[in-house]
PDB file of N, CA and C in Angstrom:
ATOM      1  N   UNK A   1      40.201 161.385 241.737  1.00  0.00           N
ATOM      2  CA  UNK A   1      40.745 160.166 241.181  1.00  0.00           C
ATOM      3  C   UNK A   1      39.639 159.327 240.533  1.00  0.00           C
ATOM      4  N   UNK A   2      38.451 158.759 241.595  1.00  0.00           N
ATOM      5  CA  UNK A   2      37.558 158.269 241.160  1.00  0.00           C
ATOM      6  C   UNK A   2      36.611 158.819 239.514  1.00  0.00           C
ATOM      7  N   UNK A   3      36.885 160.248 239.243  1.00  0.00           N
ATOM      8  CA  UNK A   3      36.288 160.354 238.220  1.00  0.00           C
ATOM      9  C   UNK A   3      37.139 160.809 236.838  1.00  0.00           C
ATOM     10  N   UNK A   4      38.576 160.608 237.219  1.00  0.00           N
ATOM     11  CA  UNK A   4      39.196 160.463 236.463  1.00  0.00           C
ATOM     12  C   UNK A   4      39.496 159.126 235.383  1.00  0.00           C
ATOM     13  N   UNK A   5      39.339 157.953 236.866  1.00  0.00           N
ATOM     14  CA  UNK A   5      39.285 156.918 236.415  1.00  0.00           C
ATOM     15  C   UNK A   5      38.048 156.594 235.433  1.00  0.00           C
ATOM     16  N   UNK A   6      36.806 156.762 235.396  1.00  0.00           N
ATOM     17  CA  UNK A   6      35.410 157.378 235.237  1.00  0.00           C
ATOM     18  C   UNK A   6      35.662 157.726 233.703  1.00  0.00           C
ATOM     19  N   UNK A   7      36.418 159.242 233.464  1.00  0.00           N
ATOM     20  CA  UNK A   7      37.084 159.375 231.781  1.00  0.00           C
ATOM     21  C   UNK A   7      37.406 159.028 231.056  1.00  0.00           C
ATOM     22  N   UNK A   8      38.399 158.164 231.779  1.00  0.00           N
ATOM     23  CA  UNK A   8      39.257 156.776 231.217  1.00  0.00           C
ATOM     24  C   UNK A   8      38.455 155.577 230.658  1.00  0.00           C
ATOM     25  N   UNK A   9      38.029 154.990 231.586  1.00  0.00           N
ATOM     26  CA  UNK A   9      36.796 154.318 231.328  1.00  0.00           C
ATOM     27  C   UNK A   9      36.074 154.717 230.281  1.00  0.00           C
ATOM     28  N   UNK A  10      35.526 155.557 230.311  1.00  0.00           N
ATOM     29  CA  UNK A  10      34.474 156.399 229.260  1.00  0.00           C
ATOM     30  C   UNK A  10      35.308 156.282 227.562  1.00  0.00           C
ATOM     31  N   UNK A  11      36.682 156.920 228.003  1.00  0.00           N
ATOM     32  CA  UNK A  11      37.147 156.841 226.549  1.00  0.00           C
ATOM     33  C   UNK A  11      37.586 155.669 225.947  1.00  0.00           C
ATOM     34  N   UNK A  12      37.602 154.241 226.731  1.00  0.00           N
ATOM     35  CA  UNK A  12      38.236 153.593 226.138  1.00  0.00           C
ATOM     36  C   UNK A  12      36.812 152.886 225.769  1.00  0.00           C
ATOM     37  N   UNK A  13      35.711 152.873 226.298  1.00  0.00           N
ATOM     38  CA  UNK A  13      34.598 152.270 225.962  1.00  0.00           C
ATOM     39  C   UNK A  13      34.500 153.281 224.431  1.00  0.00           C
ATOM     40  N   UNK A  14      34.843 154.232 224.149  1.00  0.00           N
ATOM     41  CA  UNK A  14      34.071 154.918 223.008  1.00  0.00           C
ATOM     42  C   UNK A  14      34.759 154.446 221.677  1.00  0.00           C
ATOM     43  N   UNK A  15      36.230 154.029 222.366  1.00  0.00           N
ATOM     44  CA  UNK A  15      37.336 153.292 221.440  1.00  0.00           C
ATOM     45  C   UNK A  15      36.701 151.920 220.912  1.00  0.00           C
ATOM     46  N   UNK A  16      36.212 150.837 221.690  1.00  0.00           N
ATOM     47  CA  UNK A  16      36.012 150.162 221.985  1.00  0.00           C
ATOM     48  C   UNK A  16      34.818 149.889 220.519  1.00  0.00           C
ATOM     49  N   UNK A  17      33.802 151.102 220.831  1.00  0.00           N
ATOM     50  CA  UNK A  17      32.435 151.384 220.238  1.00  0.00           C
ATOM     51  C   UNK A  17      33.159 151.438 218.391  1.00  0.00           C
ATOM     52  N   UNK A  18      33.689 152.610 218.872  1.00  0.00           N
ATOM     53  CA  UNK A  18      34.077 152.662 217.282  1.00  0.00           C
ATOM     54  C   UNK A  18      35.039 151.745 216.515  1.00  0.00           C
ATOM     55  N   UNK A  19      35.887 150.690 217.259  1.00  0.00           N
ATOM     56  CA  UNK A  19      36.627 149.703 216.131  1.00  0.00           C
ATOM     57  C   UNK A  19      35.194 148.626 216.184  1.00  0.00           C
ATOM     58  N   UNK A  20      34.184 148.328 216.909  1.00  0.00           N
ATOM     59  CA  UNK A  20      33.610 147.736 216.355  1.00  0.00           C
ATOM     60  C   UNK A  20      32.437 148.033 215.573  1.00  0.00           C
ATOM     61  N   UNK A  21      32.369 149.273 215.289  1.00  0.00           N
ATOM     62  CA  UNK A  21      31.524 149.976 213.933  1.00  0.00           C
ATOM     63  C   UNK A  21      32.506 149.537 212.753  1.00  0.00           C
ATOM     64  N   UNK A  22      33.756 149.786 212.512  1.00  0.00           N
ATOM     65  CA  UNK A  22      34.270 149.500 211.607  1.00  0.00           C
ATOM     66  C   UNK A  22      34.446 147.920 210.858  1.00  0.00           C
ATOM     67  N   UNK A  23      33.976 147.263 211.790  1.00  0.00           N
ATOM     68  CA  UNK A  23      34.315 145.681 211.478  1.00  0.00           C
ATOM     69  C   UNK A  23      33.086 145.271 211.300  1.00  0.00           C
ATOM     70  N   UNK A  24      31.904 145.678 211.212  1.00  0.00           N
ATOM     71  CA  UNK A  24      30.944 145.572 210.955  1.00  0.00           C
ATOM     72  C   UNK A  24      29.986 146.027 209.494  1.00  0.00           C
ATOM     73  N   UNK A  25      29.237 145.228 209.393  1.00  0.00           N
ATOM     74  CA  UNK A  25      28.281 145.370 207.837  1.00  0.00           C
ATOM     75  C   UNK A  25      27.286 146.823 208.286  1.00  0.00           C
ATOM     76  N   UNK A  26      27.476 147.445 209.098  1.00  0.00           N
ATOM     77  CA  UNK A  26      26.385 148.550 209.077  1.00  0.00           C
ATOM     78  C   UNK A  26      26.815 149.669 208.371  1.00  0.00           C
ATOM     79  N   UNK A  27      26.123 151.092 207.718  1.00  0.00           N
ATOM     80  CA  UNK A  27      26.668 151.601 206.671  1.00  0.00           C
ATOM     81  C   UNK A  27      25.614 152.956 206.616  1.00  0.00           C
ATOM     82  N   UNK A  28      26.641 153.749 205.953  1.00  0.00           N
ATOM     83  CA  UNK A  28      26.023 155.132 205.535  1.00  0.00           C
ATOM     84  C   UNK A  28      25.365 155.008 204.170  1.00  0.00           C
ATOM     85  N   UNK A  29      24.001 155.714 203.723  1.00  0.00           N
ATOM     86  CA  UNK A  29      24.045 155.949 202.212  1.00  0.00           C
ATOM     87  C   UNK A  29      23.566 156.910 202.196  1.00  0.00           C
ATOM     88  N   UNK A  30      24.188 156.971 200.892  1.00  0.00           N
ATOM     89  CA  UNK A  30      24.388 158.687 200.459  1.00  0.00           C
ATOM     90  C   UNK A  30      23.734 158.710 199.151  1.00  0.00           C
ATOM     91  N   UNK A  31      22.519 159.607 199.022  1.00  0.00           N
ATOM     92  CA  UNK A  31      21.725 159.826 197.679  1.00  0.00           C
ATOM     93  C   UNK A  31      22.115 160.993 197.041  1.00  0.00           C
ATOM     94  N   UNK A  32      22.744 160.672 195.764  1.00  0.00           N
ATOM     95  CA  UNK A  32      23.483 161.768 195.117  1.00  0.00           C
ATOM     96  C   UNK A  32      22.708 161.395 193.666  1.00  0.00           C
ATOM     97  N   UNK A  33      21.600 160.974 193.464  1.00  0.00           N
ATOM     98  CA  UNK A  33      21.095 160.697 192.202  1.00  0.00           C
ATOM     99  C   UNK A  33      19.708 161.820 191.694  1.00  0.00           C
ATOM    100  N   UNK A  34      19.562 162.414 192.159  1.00  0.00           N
ATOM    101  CA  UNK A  34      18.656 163.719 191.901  1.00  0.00           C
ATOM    102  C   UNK A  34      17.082 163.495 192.242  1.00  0.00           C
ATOM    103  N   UNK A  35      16.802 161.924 193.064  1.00  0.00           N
ATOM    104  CA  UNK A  35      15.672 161.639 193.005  1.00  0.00           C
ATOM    105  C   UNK A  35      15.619 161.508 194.327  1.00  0.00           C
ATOM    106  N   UNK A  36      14.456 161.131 195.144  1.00  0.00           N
ATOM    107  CA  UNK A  36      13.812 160.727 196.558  1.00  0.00           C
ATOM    108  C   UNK A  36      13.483 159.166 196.465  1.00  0.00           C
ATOM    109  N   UNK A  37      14.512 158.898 197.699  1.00  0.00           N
ATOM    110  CA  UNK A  37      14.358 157.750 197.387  1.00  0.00           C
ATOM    111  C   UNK A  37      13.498 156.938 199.181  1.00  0.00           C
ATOM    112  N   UNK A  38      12.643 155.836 198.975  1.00  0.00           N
ATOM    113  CA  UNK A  38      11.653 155.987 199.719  1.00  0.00           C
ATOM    114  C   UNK A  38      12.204 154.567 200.735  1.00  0.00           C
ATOM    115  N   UNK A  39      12.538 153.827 200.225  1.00  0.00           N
ATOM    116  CA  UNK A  39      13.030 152.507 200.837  1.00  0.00           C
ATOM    117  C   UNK A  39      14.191 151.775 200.458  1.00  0.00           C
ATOM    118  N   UNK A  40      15.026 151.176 201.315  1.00  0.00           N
ATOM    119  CA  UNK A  40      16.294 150.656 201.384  1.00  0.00           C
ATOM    120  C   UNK A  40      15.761 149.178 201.944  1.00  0.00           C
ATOM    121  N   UNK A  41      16.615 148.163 201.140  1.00  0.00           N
ATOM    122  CA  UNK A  41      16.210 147.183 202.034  1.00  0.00           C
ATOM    123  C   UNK A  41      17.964 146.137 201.854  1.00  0.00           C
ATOM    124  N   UNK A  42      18.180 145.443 202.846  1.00  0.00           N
ATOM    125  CA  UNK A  42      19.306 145.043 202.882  1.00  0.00           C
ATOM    126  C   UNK A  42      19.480 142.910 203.329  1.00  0.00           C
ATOM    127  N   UNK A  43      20.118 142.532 202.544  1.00  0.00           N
ATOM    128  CA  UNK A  43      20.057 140.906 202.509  1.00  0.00           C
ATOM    129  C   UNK A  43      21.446 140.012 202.696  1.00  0.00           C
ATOM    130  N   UNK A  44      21.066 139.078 203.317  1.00  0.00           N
ATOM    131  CA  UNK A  44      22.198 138.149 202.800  1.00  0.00           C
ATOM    132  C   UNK A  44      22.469 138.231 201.383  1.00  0.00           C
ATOM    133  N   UNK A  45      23.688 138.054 200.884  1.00  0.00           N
ATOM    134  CA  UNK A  45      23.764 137.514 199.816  1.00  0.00           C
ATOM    135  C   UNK A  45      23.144 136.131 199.255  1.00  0.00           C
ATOM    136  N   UNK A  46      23.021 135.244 200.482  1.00  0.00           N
ATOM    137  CA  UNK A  46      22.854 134.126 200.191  1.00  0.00           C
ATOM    138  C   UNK A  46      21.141 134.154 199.914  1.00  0.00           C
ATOM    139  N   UNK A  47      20.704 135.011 200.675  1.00  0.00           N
ATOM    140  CA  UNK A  47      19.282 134.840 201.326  1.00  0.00           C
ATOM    141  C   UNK A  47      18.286 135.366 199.853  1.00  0.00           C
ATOM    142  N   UNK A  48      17.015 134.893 199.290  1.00  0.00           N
ATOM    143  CA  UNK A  48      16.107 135.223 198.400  1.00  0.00           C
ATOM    144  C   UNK A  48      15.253 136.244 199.248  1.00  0.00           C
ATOM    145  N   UNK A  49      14.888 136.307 200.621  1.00  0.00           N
ATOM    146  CA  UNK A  49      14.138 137.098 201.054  1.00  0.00           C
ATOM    147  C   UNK A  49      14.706 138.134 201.288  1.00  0.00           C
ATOM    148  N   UNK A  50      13.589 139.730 200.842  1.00  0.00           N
ATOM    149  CA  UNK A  50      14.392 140.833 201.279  1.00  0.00           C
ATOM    150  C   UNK A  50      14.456 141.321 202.435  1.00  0.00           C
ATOM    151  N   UNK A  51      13.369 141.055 203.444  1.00  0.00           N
ATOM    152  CA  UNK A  51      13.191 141.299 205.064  1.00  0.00           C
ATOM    153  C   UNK A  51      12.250 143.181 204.826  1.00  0.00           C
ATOM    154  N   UNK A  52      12.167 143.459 205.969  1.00  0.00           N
ATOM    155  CA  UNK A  52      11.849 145.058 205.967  1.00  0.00           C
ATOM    156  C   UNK A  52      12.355 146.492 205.417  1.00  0.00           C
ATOM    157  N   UNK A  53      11.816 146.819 204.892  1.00  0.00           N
ATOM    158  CA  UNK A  53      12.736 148.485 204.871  1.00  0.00           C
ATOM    159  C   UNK A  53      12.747 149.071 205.429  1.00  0.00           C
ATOM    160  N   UNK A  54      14.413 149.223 205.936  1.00  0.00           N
ATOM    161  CA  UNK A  54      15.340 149.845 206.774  1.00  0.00           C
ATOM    162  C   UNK A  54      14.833 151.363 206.836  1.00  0.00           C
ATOM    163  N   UNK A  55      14.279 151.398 205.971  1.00  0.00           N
ATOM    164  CA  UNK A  55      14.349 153.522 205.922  1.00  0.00           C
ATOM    165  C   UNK A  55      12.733 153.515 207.032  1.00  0.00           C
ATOM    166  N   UNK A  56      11.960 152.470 206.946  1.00  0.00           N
ATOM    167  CA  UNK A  56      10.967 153.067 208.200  1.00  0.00           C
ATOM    168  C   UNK A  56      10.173 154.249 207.426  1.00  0.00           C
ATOM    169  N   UNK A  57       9.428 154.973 208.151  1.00  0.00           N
ATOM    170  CA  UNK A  57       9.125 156.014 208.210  1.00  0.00           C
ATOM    171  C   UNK A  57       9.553 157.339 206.933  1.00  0.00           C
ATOM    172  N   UNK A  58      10.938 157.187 206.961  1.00  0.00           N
ATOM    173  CA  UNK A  58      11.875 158.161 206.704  1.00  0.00           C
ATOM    174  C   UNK A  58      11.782 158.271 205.061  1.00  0.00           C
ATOM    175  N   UNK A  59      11.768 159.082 204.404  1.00  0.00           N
ATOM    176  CA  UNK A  59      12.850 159.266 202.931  1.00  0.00           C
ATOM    177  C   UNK A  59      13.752 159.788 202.952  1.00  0.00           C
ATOM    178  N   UNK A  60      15.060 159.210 201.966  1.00  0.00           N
ATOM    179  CA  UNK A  60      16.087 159.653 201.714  1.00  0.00           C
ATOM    180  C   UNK A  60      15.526 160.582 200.299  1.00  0.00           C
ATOM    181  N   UNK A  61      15.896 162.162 200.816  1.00  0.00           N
ATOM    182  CA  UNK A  61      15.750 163.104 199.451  1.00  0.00           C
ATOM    183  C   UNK A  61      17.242 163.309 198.883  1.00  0.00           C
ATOM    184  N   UNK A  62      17.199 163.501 197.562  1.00  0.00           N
ATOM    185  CA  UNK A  62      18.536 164.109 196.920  1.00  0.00           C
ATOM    186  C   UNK A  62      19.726 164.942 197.639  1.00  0.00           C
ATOM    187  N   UNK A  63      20.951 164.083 198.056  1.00  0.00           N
ATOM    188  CA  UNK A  63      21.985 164.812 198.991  1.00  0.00           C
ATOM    189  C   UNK A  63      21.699 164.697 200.421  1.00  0.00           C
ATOM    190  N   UNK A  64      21.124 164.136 200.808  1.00  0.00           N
ATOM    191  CA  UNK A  64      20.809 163.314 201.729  1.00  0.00           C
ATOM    192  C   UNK A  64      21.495 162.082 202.065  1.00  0.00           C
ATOM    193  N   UNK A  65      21.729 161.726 203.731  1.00  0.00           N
ATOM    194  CA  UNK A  65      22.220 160.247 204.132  1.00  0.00           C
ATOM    195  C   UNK A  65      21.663 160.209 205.241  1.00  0.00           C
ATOM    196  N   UNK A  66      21.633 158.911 205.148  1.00  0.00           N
ATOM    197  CA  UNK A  66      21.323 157.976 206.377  1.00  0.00           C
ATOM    198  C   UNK A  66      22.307 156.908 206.833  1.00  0.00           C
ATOM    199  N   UNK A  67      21.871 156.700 208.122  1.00  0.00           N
ATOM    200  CA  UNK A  67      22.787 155.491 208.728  1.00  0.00           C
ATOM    201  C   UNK A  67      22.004 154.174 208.693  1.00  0.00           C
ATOM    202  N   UNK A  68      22.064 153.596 208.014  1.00  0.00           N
ATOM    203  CA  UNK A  68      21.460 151.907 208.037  1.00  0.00           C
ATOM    204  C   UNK A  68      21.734 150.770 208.556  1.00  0.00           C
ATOM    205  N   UNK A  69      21.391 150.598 210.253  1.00  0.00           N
ATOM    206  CA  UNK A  69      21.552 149.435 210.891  1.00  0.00           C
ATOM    207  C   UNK A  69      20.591 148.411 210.774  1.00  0.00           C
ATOM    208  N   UNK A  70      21.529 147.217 210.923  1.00  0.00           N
ATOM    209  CA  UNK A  70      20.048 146.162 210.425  1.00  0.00           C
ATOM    210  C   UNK A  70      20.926 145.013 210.828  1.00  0.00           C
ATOM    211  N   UNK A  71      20.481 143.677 211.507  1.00  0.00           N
ATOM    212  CA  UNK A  71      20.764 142.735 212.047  1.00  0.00           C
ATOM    213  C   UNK A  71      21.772 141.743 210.900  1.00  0.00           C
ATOM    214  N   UNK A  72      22.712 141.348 211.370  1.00  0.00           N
ATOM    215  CA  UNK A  72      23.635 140.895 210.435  1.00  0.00           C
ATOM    216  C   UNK A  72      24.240 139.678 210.854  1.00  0.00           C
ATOM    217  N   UNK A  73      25.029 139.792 212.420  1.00  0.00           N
ATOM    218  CA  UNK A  73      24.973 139.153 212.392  1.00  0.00           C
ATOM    219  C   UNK A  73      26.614 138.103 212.280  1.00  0.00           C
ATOM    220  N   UNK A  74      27.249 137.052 213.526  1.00  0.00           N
ATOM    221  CA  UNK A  74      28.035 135.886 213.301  1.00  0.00           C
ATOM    222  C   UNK A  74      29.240 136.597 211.540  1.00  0.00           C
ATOM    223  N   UNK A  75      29.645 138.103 212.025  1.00  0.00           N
ATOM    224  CA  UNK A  75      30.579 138.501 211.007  1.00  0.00           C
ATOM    225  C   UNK A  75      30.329 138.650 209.601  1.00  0.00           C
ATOM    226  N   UNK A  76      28.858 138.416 208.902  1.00  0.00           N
ATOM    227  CA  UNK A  76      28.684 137.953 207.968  1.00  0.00           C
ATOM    228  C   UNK A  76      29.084 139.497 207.390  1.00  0.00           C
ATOM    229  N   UNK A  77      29.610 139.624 205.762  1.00  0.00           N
ATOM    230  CA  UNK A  77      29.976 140.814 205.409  1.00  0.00           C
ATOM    231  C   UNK A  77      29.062 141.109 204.050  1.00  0.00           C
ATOM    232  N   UNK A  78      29.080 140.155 203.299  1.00  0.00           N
ATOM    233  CA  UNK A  78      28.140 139.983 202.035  1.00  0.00           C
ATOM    234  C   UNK A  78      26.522 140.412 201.915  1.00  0.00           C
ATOM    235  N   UNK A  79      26.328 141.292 201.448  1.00  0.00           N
ATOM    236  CA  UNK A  79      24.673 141.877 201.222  1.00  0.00           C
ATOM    237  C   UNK A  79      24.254 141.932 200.169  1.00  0.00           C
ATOM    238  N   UNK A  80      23.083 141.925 199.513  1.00  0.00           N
ATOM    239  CA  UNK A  80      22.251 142.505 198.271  1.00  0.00           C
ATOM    240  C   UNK A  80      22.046 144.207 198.986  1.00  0.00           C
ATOM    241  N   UNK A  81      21.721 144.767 198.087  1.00  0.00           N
ATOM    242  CA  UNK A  81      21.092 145.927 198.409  1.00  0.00           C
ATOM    243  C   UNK A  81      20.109 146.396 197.368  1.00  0.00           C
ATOM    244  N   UNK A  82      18.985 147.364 198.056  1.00  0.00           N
ATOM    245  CA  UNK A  82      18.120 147.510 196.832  1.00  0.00           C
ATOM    246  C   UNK A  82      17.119 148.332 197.303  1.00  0.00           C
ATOM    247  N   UNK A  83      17.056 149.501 196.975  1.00  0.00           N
ATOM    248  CA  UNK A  83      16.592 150.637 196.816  1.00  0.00           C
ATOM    249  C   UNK A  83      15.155 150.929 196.079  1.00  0.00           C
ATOM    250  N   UNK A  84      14.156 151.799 196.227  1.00  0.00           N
ATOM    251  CA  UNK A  84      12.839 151.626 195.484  1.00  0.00           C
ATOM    252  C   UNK A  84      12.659 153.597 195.594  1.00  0.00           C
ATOM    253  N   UNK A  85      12.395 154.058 194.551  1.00  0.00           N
ATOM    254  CA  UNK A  85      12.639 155.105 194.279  1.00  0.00           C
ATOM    255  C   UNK A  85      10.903 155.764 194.787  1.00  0.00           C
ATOM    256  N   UNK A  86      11.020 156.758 194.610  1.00  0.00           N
ATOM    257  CA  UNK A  86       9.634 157.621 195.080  1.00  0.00           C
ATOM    258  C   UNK A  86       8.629 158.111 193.665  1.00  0.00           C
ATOM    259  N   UNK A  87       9.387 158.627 193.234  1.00  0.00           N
ATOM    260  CA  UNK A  87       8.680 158.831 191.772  1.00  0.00           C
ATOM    261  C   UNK A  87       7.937 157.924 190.793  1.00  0.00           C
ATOM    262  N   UNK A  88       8.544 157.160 190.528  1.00  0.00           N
ATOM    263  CA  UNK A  88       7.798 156.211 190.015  1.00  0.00           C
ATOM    264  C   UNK A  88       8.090 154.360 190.525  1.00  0.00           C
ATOM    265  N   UNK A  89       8.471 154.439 191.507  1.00  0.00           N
ATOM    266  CA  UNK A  89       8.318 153.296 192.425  1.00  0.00           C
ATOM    267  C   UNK A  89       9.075 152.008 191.440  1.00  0.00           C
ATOM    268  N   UNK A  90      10.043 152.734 190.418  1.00  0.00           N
ATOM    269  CA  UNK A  90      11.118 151.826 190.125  1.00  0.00           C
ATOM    270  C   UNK A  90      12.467 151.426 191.265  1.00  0.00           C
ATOM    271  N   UNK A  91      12.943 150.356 191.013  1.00  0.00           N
ATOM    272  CA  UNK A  91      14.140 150.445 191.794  1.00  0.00           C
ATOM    273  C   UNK A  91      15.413 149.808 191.126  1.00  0.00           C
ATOM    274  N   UNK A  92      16.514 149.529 192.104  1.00  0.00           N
ATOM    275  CA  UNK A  92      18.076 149.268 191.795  1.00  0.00           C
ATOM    276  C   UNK A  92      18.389 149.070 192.500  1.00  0.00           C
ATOM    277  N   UNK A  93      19.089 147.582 192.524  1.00  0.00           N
ATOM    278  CA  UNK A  93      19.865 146.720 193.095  1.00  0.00           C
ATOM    279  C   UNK A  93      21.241 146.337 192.827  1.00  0.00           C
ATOM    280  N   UNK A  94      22.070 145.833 193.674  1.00  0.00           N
ATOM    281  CA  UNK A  94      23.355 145.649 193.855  1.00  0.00           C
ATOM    282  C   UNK A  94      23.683 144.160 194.682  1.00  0.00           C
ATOM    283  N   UNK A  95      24.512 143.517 194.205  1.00  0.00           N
ATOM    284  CA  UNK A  95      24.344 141.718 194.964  1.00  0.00           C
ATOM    285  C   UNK A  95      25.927 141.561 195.087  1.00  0.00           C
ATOM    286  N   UNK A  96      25.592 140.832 196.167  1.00  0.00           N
ATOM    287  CA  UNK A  96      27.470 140.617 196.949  1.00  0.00           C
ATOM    288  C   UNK A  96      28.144 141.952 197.313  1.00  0.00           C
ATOM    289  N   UNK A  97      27.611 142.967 198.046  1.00  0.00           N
ATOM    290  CA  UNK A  97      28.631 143.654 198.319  1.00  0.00           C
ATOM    291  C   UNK A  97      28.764 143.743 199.644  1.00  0.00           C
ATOM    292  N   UNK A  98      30.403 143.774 199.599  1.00  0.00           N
ATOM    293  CA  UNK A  98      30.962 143.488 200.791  1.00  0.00           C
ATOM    294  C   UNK A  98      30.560 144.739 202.033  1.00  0.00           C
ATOM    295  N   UNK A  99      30.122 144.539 202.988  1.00  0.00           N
ATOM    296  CA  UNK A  99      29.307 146.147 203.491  1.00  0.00           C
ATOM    297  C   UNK A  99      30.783 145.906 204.493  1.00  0.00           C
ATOM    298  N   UNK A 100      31.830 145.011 204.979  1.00  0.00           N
ATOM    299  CA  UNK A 100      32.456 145.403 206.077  1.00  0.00           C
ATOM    300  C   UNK A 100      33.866 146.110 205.207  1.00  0.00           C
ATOM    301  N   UNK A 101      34.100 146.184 204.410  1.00  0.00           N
ATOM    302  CA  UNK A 101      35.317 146.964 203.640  1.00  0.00           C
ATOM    303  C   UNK A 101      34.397 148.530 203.582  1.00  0.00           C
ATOM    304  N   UNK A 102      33.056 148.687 203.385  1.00  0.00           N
ATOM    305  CA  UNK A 102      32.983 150.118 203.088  1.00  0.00           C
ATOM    306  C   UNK A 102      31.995 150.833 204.311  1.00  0.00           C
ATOM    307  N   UNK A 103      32.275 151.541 204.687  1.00  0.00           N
ATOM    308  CA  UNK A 103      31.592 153.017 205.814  1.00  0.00           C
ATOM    309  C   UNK A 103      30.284 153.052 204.978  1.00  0.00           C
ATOM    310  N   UNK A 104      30.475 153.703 203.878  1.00  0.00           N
ATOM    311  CA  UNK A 104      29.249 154.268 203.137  1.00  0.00           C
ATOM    312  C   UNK A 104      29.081 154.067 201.489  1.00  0.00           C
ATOM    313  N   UNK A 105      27.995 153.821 201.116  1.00  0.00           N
ATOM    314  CA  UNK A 105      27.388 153.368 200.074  1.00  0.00           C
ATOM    315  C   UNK A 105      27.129 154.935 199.280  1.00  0.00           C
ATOM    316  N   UNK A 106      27.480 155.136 198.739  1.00  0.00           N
ATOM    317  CA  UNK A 106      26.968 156.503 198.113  1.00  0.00           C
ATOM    318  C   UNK A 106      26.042 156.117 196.377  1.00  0.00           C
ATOM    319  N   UNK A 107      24.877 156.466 196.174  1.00  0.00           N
ATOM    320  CA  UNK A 107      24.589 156.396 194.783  1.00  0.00           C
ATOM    321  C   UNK A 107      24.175 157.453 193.920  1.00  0.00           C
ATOM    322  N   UNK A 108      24.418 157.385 192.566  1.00  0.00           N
ATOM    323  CA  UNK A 108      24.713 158.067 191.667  1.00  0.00           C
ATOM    324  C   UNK A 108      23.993 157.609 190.259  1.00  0.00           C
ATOM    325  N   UNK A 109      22.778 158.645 189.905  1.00  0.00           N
ATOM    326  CA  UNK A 109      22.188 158.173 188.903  1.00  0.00           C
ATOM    327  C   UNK A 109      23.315 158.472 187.500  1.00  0.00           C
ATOM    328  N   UNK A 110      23.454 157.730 186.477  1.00  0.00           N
ATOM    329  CA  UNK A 110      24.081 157.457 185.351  1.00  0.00           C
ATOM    330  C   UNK A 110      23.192 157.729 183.954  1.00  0.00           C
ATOM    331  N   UNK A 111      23.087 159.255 183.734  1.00  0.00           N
ATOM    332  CA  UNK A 111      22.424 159.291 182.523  1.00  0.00           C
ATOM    333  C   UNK A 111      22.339 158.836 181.453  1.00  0.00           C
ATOM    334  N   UNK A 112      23.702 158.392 181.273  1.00  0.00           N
ATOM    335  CA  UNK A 112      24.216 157.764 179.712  1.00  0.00           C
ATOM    336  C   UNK A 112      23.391 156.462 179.797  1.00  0.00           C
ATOM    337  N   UNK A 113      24.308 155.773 180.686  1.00  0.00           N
ATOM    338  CA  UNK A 113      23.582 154.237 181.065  1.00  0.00           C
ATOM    339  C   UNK A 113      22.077 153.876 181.562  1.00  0.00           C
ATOM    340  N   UNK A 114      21.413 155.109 182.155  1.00  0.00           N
ATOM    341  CA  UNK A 114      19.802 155.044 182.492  1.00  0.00           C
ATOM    342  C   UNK A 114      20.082 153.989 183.835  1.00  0.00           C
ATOM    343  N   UNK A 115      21.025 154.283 184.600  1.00  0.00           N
ATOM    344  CA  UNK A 115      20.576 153.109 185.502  1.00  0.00           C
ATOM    345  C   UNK A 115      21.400 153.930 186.701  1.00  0.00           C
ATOM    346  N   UNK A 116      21.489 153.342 188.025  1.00  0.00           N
ATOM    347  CA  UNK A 116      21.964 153.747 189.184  1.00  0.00           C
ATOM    348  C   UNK A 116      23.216 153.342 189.591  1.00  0.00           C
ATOM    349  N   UNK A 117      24.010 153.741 190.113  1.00  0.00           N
ATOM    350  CA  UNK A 117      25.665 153.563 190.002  1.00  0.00           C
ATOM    351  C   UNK A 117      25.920 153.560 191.660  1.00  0.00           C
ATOM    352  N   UNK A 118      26.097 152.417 192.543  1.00  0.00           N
ATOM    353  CA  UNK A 118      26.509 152.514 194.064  1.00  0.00           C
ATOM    354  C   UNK A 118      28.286 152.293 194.158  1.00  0.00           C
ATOM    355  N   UNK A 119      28.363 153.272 194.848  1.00  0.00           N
ATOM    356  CA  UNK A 119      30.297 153.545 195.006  1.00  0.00           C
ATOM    357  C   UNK A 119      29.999 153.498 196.184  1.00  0.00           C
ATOM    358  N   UNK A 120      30.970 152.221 197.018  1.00  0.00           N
ATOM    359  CA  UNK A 120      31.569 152.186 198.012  1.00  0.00           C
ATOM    360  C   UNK A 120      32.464 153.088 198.822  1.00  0.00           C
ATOM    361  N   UNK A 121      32.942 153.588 199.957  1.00  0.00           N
ATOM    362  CA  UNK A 121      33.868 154.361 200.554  1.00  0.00           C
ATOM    363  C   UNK A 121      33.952 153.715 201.910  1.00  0.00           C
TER     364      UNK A 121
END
């Protein structure tokens, strides 16, 4: 009984875990732009400062994702985002996006346009 109850417990905490991943600004990105990309950094909308990059250590290479947690925070949903590439240490940014409507950020370099394309999911 006792470790049945124990399961129960267990699964409703995991329930628990995952509706509040969903209501939250934390997020997948997904590099679908053919380049290595070296740092992510993530903001208030409101805020001028960019704070640390999230990627640490790590690069995101081409077809590659990561999970990007980062202090947010009293529901806030609104971010800048902004990316700094490996190759030639250009980058691309994105302002006001809502991170609690989307799971994952996926980006997509745009040959025509020469610039970087982030689609929500």
């Amino acid at each position: 009984m006792f470790i049945r109850s124990l399961a129960v417990a267990a699964g409703l905490l995991l329930c628990m875990l995952a509706g509040a991943h969903a209501n939250d600004a934390d997020f997948s990105i997904k590099n679908k732009t053919g380049y290595q990309i070296d740092e992510v950094y993530v903001s208030r909308h409101s805020s001028s400062n960019w704070g640390g990059d999230r990627m640490g250590d790590d690069a995101l290479a081409d077809g590659e994702s990561k999970d990007i947690r980062f202090p947010h925070g009293n529901g806030a949903c609104r971010f800048d985002i902004k990316v700094k590439y490996h190759d030639d240490d250009s980058t691309a940014e994105w302002g006001d996006v809502d991170l609690c409507k989307f799971e994952t950020i996926t980006l997509f370099w745009d040959k025509k346009k020469q610039a970087t394309r982030a689609v929500g999911e």
